[in-house]
Protein backbone atom coordinates (compact mmCIF):
# COMPACT_ATOMS: atom_id res chain seq x y z
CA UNK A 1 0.00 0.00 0.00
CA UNK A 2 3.03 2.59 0.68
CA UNK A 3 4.41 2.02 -3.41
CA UNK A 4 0.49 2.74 -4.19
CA UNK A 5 0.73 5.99 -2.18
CA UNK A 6 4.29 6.48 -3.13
CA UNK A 7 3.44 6.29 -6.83
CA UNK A 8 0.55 8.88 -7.08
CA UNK A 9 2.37 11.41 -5.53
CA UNK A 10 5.07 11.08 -7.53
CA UNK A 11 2.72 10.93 -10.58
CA UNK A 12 0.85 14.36 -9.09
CA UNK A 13 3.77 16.12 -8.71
CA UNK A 14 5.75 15.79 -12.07
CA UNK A 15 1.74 16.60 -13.36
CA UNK A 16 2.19 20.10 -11.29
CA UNK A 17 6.05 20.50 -12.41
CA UNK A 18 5.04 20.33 -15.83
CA UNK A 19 2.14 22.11 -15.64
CA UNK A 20 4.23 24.96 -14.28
CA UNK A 21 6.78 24.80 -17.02
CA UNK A 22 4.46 25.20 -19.42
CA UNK A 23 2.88 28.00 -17.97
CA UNK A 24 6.41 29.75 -17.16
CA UNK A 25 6.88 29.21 -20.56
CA UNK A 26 3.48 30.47 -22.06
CA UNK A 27 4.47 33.68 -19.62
CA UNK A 28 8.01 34.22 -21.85
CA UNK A 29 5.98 33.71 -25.00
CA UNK A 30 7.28 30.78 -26.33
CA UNK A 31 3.51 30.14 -27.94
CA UNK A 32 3.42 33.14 -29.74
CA UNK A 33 3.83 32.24 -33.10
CA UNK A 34 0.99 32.31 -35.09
CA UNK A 35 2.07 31.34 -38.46
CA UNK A 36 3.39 28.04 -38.27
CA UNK A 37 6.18 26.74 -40.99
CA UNK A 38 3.64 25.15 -43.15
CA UNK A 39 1.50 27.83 -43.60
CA UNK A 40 4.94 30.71 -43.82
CA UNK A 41 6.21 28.42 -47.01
CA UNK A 42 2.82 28.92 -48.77
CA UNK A 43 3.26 32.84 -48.74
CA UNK A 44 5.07 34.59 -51.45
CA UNK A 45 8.32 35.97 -51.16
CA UNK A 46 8.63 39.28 -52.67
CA UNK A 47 12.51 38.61 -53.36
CA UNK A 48 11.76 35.42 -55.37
CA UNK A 49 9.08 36.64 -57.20
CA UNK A 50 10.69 39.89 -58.63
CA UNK A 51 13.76 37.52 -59.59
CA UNK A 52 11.15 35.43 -61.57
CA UNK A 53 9.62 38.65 -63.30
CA UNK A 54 12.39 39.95 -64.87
């Protein structure tokens, strides 16, 4: 019965240490992206494009 009690709050408490890391870093805005890679290489580039024109 002690590994039983043991074992959940060792499971609870990495839970809260990662729940605070992610929050610490949502705080530093390491989220903030908003385009993601996939949807940046579907843009234009302007450099590209007026090497293509002329």
């Amino acid at each position: 019965m002690g590994i039983l009690l043991l074992m959940i709050l060792v499971s609870v408490s990495l839970g809260a240490l990662f729940l605070f890391l992610f929050f610490l870093g949502y705080k530093k805005g390491q989220f903030d992206e908003d385009e993601s890679p996939a949807v940046r290489m579907l843009k234009d580039d302007k450099k590209n494009k007026d090497k293509i024109d002329s």
